[in-house]
C-alpha atoms as a PDB file:
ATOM      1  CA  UNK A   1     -13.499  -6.629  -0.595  1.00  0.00           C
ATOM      2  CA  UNK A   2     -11.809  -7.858   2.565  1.00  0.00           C
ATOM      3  CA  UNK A   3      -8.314  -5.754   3.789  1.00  0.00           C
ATOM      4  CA  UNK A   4      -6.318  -6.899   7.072  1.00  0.00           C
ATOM      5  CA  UNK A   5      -3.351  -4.882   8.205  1.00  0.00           C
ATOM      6  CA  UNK A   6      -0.303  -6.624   8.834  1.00  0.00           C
ATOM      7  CA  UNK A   7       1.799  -3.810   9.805  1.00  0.00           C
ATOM      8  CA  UNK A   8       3.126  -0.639   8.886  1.00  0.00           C
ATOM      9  CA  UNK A   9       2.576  -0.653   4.830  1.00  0.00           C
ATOM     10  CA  UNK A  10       1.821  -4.354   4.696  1.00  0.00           C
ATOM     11  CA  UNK A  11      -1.768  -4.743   3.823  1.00  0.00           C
ATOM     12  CA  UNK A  12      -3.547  -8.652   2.415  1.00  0.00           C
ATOM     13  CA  UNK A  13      -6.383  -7.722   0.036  1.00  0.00           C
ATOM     14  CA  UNK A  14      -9.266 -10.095  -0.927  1.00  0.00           C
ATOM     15  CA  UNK A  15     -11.078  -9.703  -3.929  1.00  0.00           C
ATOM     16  CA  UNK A  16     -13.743 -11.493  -5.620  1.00  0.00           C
ATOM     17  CA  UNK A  17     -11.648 -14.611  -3.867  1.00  0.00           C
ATOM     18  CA  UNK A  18      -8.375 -13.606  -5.137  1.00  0.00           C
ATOM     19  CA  UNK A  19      -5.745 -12.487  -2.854  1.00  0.00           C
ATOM     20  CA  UNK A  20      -3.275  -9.385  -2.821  1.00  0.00           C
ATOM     21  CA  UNK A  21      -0.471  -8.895  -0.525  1.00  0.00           C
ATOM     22  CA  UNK A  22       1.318  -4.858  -0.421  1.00  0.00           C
ATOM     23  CA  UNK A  23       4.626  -4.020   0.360  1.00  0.00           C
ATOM     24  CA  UNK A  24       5.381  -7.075   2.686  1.00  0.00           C
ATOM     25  CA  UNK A  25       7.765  -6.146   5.356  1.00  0.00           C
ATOM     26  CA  UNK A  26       6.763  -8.575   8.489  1.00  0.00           C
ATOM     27  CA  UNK A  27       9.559 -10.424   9.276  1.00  0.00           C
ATOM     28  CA  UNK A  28      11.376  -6.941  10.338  1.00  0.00           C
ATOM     29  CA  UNK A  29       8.397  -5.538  12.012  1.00  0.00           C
ATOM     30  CA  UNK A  30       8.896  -6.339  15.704  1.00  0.00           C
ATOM     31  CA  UNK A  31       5.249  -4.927  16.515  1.00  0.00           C
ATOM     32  CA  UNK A  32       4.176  -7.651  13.946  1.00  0.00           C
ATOM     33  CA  UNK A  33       5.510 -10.501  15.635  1.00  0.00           C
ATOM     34  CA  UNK A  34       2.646 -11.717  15.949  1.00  0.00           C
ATOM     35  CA  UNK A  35       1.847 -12.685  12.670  1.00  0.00           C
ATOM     36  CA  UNK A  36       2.761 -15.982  11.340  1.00  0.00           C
ATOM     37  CA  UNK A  37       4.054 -15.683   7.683  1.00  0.00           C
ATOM     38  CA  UNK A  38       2.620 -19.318   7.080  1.00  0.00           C
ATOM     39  CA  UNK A  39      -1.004 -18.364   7.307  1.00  0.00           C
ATOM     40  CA  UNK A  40      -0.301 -15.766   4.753  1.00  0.00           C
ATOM     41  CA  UNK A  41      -2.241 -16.124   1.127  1.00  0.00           C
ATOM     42  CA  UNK A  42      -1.117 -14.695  -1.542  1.00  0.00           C
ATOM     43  CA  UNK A  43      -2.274 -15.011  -5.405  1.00  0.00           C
ATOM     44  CA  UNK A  44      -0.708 -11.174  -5.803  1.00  0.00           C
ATOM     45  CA  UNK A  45       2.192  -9.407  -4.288  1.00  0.00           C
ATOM     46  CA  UNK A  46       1.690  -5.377  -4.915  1.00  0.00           C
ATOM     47  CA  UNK A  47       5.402  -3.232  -4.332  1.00  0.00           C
ATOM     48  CA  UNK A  48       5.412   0.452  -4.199  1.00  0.00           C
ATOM     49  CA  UNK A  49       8.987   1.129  -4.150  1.00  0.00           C
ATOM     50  CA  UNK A  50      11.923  -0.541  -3.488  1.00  0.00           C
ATOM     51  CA  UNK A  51      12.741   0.664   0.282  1.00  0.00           C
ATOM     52  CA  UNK A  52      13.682  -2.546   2.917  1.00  0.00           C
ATOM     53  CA  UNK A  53      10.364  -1.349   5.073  1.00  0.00           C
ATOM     54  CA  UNK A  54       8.032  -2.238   2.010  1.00  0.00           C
ATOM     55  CA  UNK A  55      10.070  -4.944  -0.255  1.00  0.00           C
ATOM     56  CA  UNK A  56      11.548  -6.990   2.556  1.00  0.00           C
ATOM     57  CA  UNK A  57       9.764 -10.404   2.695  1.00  0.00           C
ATOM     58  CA  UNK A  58       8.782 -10.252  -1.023  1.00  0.00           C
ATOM     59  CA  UNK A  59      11.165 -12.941  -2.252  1.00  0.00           C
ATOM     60  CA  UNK A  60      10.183 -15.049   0.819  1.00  0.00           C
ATOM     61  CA  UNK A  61       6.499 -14.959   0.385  1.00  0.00           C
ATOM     62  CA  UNK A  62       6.899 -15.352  -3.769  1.00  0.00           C
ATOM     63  CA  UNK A  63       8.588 -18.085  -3.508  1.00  0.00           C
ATOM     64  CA  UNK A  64       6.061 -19.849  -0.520  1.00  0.00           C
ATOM     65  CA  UNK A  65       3.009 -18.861  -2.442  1.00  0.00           C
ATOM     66  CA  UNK A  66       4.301 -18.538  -5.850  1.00  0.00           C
ATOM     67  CA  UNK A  67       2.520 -15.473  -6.043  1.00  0.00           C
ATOM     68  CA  UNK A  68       2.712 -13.116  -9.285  1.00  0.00           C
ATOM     69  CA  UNK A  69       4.467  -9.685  -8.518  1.00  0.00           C
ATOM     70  CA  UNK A  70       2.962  -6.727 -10.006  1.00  0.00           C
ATOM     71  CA  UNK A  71       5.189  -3.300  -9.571  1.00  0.00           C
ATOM     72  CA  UNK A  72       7.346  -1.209 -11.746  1.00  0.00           C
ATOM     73  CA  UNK A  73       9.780  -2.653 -14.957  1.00  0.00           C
ATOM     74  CA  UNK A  74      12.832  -2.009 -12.296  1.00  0.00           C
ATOM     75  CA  UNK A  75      11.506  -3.919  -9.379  1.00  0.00           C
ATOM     76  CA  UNK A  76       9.906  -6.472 -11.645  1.00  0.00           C
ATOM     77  CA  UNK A  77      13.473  -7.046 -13.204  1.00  0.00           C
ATOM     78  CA  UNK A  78      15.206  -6.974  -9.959  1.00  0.00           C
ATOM     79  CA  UNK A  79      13.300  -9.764  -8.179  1.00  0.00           C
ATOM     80  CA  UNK A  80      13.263 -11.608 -11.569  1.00  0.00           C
ATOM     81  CA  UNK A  81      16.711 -12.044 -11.805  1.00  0.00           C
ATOM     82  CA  UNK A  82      16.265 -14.187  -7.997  1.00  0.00           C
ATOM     83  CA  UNK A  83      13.456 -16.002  -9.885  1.00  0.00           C
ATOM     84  CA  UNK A  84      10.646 -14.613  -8.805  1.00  0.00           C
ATOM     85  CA  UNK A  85       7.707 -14.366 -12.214  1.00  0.00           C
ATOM     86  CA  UNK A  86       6.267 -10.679 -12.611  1.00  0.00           C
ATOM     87  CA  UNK A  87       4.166  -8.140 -14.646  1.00  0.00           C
ATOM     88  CA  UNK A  88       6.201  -4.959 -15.041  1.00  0.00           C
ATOM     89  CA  UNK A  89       3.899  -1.635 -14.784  1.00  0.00           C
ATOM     90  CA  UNK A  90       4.652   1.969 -15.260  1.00  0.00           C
ATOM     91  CA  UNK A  91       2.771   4.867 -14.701  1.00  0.00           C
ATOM     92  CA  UNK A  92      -0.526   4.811 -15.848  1.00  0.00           C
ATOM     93  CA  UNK A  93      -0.370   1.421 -16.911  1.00  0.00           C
ATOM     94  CA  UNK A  94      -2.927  -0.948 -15.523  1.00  0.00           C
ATOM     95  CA  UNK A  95      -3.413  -5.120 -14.941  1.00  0.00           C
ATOM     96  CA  UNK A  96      -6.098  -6.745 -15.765  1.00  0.00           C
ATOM     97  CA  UNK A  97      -7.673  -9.863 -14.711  1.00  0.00           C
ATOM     98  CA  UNK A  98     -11.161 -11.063 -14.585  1.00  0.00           C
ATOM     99  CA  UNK A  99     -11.317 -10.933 -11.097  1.00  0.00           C
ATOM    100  CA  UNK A 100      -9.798  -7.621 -10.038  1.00  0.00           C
ATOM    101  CA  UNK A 101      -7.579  -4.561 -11.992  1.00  0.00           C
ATOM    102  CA  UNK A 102      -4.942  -2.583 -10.414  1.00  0.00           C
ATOM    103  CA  UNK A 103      -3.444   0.492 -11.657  1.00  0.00           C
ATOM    104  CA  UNK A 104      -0.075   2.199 -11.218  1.00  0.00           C
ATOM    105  CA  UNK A 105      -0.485   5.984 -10.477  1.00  0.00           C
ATOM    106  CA  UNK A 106       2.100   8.553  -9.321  1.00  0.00           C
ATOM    107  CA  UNK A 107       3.530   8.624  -5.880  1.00  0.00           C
ATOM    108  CA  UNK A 108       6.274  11.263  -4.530  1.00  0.00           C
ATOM    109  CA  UNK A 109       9.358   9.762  -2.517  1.00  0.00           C
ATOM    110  CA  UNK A 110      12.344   7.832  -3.653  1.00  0.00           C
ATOM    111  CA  UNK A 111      12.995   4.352  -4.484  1.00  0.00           C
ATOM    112  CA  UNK A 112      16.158   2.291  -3.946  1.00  0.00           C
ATOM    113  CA  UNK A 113      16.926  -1.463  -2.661  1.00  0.00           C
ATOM    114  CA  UNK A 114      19.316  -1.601   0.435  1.00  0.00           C
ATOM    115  CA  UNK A 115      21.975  -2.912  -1.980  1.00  0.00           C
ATOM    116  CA  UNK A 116      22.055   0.969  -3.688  1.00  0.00           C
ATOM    117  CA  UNK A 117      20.283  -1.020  -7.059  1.00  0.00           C
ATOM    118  CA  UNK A 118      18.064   1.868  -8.424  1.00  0.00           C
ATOM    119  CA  UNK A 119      14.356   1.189  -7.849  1.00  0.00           C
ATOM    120  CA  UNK A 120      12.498   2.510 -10.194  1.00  0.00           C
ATOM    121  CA  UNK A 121      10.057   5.673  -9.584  1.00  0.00           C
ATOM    122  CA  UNK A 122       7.798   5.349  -6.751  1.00  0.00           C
ATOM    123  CA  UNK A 123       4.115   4.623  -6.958  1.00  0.00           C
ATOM    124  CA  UNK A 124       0.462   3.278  -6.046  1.00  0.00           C
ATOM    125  CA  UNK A 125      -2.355   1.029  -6.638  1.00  0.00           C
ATOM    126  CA  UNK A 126      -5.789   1.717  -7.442  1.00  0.00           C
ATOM    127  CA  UNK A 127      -7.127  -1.583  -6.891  1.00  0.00           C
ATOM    128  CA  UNK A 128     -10.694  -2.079  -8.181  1.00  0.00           C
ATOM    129  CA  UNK A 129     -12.908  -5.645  -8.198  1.00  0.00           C
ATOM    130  CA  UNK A 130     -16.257  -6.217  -7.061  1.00  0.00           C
ATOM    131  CA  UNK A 131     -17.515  -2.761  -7.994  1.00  0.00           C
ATOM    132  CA  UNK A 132     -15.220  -1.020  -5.359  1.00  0.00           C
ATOM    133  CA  UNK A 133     -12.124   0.227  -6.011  1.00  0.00           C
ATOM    134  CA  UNK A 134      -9.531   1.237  -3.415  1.00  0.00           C
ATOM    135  CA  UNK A 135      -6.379   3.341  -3.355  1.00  0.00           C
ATOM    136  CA  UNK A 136      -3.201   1.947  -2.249  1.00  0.00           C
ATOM    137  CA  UNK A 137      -0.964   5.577  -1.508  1.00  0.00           C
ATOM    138  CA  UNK A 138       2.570   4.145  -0.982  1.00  0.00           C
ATOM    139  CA  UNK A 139       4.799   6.393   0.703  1.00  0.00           C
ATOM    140  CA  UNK A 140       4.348   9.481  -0.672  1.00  0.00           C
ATOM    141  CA  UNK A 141       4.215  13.386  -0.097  1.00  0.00           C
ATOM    142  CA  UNK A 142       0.937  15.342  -0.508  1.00  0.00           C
ATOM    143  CA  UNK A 143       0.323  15.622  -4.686  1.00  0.00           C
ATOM    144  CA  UNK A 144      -1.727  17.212  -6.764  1.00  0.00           C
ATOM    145  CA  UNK A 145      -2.140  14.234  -9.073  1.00  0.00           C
ATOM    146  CA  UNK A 146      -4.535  12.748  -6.764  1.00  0.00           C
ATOM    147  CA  UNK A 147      -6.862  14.906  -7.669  1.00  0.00           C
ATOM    148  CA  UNK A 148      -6.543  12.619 -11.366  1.00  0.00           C
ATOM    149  CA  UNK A 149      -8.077   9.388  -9.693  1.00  0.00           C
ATOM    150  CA  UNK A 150     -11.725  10.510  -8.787  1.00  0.00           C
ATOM    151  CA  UNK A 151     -11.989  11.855 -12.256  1.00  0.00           C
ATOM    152  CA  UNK A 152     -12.373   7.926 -13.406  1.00  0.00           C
ATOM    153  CA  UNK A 153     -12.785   6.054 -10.041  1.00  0.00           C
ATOM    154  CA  UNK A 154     -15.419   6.404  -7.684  1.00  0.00           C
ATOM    155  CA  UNK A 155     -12.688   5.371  -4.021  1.00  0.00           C
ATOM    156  CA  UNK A 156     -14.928   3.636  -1.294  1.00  0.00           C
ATOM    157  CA  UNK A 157     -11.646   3.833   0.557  1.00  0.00           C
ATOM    158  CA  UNK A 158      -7.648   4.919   0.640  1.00  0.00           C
ATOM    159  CA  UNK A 159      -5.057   4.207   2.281  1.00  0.00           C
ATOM    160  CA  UNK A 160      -2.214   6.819   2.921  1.00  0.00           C
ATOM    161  CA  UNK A 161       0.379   7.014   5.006  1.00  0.00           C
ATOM    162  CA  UNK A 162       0.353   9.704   7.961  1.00  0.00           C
ATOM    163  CA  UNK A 163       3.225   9.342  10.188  1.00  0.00           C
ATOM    164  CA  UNK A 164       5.253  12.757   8.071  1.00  0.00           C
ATOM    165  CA  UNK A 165       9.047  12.665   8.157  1.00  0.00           C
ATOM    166  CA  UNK A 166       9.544  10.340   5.051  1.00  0.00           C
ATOM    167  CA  UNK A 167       5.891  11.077   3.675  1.00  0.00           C
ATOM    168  CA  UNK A 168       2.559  12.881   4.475  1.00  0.00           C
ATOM    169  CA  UNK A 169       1.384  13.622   8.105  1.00  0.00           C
ATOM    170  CA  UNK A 170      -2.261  14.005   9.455  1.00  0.00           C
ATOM    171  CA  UNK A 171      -2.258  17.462   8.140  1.00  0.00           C
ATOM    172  CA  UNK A 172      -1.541  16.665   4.231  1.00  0.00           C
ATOM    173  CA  UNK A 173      -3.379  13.355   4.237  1.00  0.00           C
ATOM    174  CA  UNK A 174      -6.928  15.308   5.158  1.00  0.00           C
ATOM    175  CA  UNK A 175      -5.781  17.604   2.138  1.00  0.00           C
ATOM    176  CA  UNK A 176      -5.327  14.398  -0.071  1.00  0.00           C
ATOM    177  CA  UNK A 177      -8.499  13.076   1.247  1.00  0.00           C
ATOM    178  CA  UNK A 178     -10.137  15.941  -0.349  1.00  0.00           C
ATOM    179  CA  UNK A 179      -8.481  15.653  -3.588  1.00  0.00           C
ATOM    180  CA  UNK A 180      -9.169  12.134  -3.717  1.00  0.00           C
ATOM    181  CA  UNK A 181     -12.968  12.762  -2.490  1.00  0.00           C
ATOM    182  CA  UNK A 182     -12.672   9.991   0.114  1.00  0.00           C
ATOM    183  CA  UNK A 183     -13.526  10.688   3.211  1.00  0.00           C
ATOM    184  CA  UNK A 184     -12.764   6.913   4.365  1.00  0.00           C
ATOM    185  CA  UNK A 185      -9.160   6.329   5.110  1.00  0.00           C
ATOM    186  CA  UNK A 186      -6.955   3.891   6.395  1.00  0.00           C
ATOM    187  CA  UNK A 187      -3.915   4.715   7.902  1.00  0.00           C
ATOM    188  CA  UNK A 188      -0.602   3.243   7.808  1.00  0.00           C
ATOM    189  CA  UNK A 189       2.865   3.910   7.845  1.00  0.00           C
ATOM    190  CA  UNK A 190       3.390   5.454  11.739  1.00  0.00           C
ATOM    191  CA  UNK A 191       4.309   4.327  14.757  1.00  0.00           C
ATOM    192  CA  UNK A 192       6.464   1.627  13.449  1.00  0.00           C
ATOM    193  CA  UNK A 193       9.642   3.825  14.288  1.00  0.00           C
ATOM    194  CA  UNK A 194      10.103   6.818  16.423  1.00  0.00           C
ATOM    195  CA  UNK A 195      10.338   9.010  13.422  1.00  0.00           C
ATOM    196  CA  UNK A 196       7.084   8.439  12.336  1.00  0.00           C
ATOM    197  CA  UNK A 197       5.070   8.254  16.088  1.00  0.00           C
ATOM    198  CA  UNK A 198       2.173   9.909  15.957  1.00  0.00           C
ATOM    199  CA  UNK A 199      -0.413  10.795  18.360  1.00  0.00           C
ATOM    200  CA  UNK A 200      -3.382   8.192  17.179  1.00  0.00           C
ATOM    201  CA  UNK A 201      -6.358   9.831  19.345  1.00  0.00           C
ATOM    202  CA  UNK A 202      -5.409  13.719  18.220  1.00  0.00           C
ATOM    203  CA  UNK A 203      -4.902  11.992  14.676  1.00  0.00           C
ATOM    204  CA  UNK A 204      -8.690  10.760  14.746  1.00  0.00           C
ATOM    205  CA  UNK A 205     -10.451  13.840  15.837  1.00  0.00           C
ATOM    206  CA  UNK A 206      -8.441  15.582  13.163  1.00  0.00           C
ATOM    207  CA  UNK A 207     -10.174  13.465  10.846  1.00  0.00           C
ATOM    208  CA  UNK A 208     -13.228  13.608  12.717  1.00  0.00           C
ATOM    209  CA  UNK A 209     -13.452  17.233  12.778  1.00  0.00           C
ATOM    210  CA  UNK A 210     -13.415  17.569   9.222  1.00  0.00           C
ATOM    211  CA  UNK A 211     -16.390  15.269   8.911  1.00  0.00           C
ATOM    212  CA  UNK A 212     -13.619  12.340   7.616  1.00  0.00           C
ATOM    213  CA  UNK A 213     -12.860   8.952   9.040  1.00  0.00           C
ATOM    214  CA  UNK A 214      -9.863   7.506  10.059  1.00  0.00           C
ATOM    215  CA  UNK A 215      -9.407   3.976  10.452  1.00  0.00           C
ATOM    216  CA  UNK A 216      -6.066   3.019  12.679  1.00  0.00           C
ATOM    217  CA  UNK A 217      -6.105  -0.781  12.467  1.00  0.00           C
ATOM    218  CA  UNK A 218      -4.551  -2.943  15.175  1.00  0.00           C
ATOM    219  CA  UNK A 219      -1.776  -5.448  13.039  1.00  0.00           C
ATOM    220  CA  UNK A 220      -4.100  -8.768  12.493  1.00  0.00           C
ATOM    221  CA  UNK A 221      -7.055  -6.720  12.399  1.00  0.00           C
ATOM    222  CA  UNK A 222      -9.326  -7.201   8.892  1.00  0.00           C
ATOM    223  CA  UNK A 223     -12.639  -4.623   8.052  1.00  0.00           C
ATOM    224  CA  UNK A 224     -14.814  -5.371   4.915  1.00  0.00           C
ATOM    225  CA  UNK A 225     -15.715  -2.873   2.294  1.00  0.00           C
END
C-alpha cells in the first residue's frame, strides 16, 4: 500500500494496483503548486465532507480520469447531478471490491458545499487491501467512536488531522491515537492556512514522547506501508 501527500487533506492511495484519490483540493492549494493535476491517477475518488478545502477539484479530476466517487448519499447525489457516476455510503456502510474495501465511519465537524447545498454528515475511510488497512480521519474533533475501529481492524496506519481550530490539534490526535491503537500517524490538515499553523518540530516530539510516530510529509512526497 503506497500513500503520497498532495496537500493539506489530499492524499493518492495505491492498492493492490488500484488507485484512490481523498478529498482533492490542489488546484486551490498554493503550497501545492507544484503538483501537476495531469500526472494524477485515479480509479477512486474518496470525499469526507463537502467543505471547498476537501471537494474542490473533484468534478475536475472525475471527469479526467473517470474515476468512481465513493462518499455519502448527499455528496454522491450532488456531484451526480454534474454527471459525475458514484456509490452512495452512509455510516457504517462499506464498498467492496476485489481489490480493496473502504468503510464509512463517523467523523465530528460539519458538512456544506460553498453554494450553502447541505452536505451530508461528515465522515472517514477505513481503507483496507493487501492485508493492511488504513484510516482516513477527515476533519474531525477528538471522538470516542474511534475507539469502535480496532475492535474489527487491526490500523498499520491513520491519518488525522492536527492543525485544531476547525478539528483536532496535536494534543487530541495522541488521545485518538490511543483509541485507535495506532501509534503510526500521518498528519495532515495544518499549515495550509494561518489558522491551522502549527509548530511541526514541537508537534513530533509530542508524538515522540509518547512512544508514537508522526509522519509530516512534504506535498509530492509518497512512503509505503
Amino acid at each position: 500500500m503506497d500513500i503520497i501527500f498532495y496537500g493539506h487533506a489530499c492524499f493518492g492511495i495505491k492498492v493492490n494496483g488500484i488507485n484512490i484519490l481523498v478529498d482533492p483540493f490542489i488546484t486551490g492549494n498554493s503550497k501545492a503548486s507544484n503538483i501537476d493535476l495531469n500526472s494524477i491517477k485515479a480509479d477512486y475518488i474518496l470525499v469526507t465532507h463537502a467543505h471547498q478545502d476537501h471537494i474542490l477539484d473533484v468534478e475536475l479530476l472525475a471527469e479526467k480520469t473517470g474515476a468512481l466517487l465513493v462518499s455519502n448519499f448527499e455528496i454522491v447525489m450532488y456531484f451526480g447531478e454534474k454527471g459525475i457516476k458514484g456509490y452512495p455510503l452512509n455510516h457504517g456502510g462499506t464498498y467492496h471490491t476485489e481489490n480493496f474495501s473502504v468503510k464509512y465511519v463517523n467523523a465530528v465537524h460539519t458538512s456544506s458545499f460553498p453554494d450553502g447545498t447541505y452536505g451530508g454528515q461528515p465522515g472517514g475511510f477505513v481503507i483496507t487491501g493487501e492485508n493492511k488497512s488504513i484510516y482516513i480521519a477527515g476533519d474531525t474533533a477528538l471522538t470516542m467512536d474511534m475507539k469502535l475501529i480496532p475492535m474489527t481492524t487491526s490500523l498499520q496506519a491513520s491519518i488525522l488531522p492536527i492543525g485544531d481550530t476547525f478539528t483536532m490539534g496535536v494534543d487530541d490526535a495522541i488521545i485518538a491515537s490511543d483509541f485507535l491503537e495506532c501509534n503510526k500517524v500521518i498528519g495532515c490538515h495544518y499549515n495550509t492556512f494561518p489558522p491551522i499553523e502549527i509548530d511541526e518540530k514541537k508537534a513530533k516530539q509530542q508524538f515522540s514522547s509518547k512512544e508514537k510516530e508522526l509522519l509530516l510529509l512534504e506535498i509530492g512526497d509518497s512512503i509505503s506501508l
